[in-house]
N, C-alpha and C. Protein backbone atom coordinates (compact mmCIF):
# COMPACT_ATOMS: atom_id res chain seq x y z
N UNK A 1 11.87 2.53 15.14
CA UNK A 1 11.90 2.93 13.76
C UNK A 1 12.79 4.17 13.65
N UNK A 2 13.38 3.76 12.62
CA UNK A 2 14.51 5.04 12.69
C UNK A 2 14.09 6.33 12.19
N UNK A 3 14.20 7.35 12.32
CA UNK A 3 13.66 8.83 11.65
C UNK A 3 13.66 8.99 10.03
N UNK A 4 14.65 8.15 9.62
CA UNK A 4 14.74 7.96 8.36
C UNK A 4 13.55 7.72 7.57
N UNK A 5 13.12 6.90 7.90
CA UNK A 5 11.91 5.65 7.48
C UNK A 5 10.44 7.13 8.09
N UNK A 6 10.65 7.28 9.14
CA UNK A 6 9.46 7.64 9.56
C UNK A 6 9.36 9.31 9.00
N UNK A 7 10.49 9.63 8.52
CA UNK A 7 10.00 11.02 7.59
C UNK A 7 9.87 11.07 5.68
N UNK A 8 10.16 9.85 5.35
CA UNK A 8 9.51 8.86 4.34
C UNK A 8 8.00 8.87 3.70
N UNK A 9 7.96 9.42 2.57
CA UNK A 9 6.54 9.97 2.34
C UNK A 9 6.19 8.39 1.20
N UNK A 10 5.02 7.93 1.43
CA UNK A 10 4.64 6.65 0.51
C UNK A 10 4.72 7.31 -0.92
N UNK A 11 5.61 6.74 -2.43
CA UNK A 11 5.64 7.33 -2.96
C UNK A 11 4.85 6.04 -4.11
N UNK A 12 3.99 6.47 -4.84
CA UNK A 12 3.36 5.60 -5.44
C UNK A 12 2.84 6.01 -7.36
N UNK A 13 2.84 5.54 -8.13
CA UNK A 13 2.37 5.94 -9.35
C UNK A 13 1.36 5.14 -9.79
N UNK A 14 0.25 6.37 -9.66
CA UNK A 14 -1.12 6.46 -10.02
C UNK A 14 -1.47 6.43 -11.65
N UNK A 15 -2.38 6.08 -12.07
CA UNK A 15 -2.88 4.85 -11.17
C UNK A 15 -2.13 3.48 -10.44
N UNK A 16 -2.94 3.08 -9.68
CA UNK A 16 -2.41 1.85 -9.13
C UNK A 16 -3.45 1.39 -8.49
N UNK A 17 -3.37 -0.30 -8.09
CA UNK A 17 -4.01 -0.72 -7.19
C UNK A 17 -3.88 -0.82 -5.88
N UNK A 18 -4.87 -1.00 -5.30
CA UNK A 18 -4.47 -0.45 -3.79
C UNK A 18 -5.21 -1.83 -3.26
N UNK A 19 -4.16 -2.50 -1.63
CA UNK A 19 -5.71 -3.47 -0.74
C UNK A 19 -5.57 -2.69 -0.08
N UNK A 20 -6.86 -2.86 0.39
CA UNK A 20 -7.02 -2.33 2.00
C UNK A 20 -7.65 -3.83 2.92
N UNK A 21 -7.19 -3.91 4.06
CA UNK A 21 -7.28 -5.15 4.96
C UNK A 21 -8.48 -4.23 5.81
N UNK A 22 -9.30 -5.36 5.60
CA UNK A 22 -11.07 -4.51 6.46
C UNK A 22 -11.60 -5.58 7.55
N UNK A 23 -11.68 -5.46 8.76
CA UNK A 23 -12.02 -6.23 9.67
C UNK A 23 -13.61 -5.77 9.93
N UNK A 24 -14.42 -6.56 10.03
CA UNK A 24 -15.89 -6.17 10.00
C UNK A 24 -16.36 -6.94 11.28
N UNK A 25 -17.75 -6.72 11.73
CA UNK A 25 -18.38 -7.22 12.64
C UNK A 25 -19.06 -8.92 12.07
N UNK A 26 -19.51 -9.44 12.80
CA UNK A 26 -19.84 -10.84 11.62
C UNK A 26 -21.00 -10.76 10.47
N UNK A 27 -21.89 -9.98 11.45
CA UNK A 27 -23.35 -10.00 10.33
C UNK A 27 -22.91 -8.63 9.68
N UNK A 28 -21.98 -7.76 9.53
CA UNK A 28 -21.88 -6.72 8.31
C UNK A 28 -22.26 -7.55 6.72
N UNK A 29 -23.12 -6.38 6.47
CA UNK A 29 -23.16 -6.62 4.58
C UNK A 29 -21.84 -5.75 4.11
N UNK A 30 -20.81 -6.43 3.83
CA UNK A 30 -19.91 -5.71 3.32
C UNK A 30 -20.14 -4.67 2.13
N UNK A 31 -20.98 -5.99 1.08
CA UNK A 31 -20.92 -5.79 -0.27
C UNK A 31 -22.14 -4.32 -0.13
N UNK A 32 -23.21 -4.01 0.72
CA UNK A 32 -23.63 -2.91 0.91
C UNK A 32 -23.13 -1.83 1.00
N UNK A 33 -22.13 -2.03 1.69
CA UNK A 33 -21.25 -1.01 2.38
C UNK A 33 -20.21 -0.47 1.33
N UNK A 34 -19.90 -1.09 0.98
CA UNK A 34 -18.64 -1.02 -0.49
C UNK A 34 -20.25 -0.14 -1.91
N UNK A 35 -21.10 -0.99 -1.90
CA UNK A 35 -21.90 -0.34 -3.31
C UNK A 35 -22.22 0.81 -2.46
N UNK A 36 -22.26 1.73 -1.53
CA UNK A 36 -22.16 2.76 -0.74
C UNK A 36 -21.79 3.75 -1.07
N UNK A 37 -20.30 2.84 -0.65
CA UNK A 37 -19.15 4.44 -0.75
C UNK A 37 -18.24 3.96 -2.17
N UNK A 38 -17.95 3.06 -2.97
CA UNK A 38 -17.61 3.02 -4.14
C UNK A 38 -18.32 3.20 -5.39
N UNK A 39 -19.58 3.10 -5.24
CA UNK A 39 -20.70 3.32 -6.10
C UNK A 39 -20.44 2.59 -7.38
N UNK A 40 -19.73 2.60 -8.53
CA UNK A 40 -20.02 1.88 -9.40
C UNK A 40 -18.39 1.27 -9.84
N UNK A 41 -17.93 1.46 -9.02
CA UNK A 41 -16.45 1.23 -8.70
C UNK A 41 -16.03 0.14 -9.30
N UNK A 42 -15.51 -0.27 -9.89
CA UNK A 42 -14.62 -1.97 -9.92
C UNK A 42 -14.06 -2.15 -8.26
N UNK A 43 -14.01 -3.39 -7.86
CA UNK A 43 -13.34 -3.68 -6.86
C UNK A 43 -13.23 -5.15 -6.94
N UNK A 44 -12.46 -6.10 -6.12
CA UNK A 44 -12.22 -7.39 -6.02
C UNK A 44 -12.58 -7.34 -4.61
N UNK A 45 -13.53 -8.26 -4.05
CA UNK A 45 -13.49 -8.27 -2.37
C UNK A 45 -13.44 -10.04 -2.25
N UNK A 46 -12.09 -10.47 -1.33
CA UNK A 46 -12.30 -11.91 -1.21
C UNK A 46 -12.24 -11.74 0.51
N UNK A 47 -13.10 -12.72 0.36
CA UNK A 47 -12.89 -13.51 1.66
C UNK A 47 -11.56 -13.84 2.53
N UNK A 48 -10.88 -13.43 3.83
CA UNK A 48 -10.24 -14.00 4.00
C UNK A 48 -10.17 -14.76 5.78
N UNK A 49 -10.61 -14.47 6.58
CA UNK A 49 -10.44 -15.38 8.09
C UNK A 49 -11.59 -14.83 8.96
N UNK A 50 -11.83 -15.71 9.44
CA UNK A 50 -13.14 -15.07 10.59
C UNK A 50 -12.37 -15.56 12.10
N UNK A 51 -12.82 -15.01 13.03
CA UNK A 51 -12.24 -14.70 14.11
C UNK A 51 -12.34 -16.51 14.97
N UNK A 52 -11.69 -16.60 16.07
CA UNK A 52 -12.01 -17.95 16.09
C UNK A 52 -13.37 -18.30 16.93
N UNK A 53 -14.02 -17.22 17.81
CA UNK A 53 -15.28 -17.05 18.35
C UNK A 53 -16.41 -16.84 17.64
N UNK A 54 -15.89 -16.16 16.00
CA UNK A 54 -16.87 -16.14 14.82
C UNK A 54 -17.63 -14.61 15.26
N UNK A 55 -16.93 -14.04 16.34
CA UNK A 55 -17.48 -12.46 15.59
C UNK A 55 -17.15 -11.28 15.16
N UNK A 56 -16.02 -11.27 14.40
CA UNK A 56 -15.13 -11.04 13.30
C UNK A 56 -15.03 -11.83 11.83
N UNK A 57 -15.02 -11.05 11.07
CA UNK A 57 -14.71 -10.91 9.94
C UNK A 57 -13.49 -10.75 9.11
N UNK A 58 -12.49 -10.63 8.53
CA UNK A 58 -12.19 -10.06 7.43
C UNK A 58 -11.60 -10.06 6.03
N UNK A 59 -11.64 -9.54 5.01
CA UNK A 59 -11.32 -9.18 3.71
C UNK A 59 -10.46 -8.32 3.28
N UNK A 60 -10.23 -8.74 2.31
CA UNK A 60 -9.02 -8.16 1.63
C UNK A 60 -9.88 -7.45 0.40
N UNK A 61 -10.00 -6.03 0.40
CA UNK A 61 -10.83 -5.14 -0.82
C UNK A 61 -9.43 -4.49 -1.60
N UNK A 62 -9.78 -5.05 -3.07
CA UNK A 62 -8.78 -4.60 -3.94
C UNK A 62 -9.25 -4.02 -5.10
N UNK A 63 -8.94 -2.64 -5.25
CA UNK A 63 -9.22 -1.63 -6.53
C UNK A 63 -8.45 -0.88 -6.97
N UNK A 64 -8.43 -0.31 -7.90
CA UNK A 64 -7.91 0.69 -8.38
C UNK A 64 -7.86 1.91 -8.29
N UNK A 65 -7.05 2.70 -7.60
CA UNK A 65 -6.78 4.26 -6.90
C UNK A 65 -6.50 5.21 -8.19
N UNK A 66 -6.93 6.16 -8.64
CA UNK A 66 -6.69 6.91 -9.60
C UNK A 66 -6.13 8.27 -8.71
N UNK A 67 -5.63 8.64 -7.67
CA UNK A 67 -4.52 9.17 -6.87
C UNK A 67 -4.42 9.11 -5.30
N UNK A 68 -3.44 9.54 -5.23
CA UNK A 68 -3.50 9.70 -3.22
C UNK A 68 -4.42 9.85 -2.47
N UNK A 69 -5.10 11.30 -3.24
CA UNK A 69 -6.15 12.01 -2.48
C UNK A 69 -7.38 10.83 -2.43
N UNK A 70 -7.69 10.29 -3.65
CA UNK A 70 -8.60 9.24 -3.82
C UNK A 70 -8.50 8.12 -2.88
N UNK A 71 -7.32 7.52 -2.45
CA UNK A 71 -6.94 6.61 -1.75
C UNK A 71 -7.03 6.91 -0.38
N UNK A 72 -7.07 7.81 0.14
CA UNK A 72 -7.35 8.29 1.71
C UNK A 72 -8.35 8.76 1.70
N UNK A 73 -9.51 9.23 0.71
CA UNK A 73 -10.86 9.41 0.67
C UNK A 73 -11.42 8.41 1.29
N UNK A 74 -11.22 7.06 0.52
CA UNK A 74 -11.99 5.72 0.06
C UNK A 74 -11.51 5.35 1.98
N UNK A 75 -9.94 5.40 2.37
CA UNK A 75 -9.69 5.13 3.46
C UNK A 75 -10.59 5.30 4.63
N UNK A 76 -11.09 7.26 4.63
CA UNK A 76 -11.67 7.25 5.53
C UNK A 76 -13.30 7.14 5.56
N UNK A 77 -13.80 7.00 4.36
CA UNK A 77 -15.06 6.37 4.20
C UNK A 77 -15.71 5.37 4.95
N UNK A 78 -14.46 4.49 4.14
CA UNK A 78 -14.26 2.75 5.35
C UNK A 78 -14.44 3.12 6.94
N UNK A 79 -13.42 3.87 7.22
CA UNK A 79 -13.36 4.33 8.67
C UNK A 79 -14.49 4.68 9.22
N UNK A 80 -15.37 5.51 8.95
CA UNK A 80 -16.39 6.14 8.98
C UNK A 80 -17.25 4.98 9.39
N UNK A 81 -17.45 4.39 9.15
CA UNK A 81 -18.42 2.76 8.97
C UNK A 81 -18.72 2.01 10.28
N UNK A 82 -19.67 2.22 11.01
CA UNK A 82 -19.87 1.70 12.43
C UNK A 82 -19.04 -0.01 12.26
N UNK A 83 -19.58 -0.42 11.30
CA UNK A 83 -19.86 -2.30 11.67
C UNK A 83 -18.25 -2.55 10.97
N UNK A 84 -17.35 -1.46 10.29
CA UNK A 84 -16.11 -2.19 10.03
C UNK A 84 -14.67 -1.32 11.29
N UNK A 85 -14.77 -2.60 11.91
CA UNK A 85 -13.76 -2.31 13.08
C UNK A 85 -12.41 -1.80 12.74
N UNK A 86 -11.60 -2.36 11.60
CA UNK A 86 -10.63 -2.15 11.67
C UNK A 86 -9.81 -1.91 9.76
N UNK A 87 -8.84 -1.20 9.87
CA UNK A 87 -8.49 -1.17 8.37
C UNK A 87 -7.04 -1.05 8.13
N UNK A 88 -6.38 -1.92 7.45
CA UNK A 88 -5.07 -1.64 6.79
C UNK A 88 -5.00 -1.19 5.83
């Protein structure tokens, strides 16, 4: 990756919607986990592939970011989360 790209700040206008790609354990309650840390939030959560051994999960969670700071909040919330392994 060239230096170019990698000193490149994400430039985005808020509001906006944001996915985040969430890899979970199989028996996670997602939708727990989301009424959690979004609380009364709008969000879209679909379904999208389970692992081919079936103990993986994941979804595609789509909402609306009202700024940056908000959007790397919500990020590391997710993170925070024993049973969700992984996040885009």
């Amino acid at each position: 990756m060239s230096d170019d790209i990698k000193s490149k700040e994400l430039i985005l206008k808020y509001p906006c919607m944001w996915t985040y790609k969430l890899i979970t354990a199989r028996d996670t309650d997602i939708k727990k986990i989301l009424l959690r840390i979004l609380k009364s939030e709008q969000y879209f959560l679909e379904d999208s592939k389970t692992s081919k051994k079936g103990a993986y999960k994941s979804y595609s969670l789509k909402l609306e970011v009202k700024s940056n700071k908000e959007r790397i909040e919500i990020f590391e919330c997710l993170q925070k989360e024993e049973n969700i392994k992984f996040i885009l």
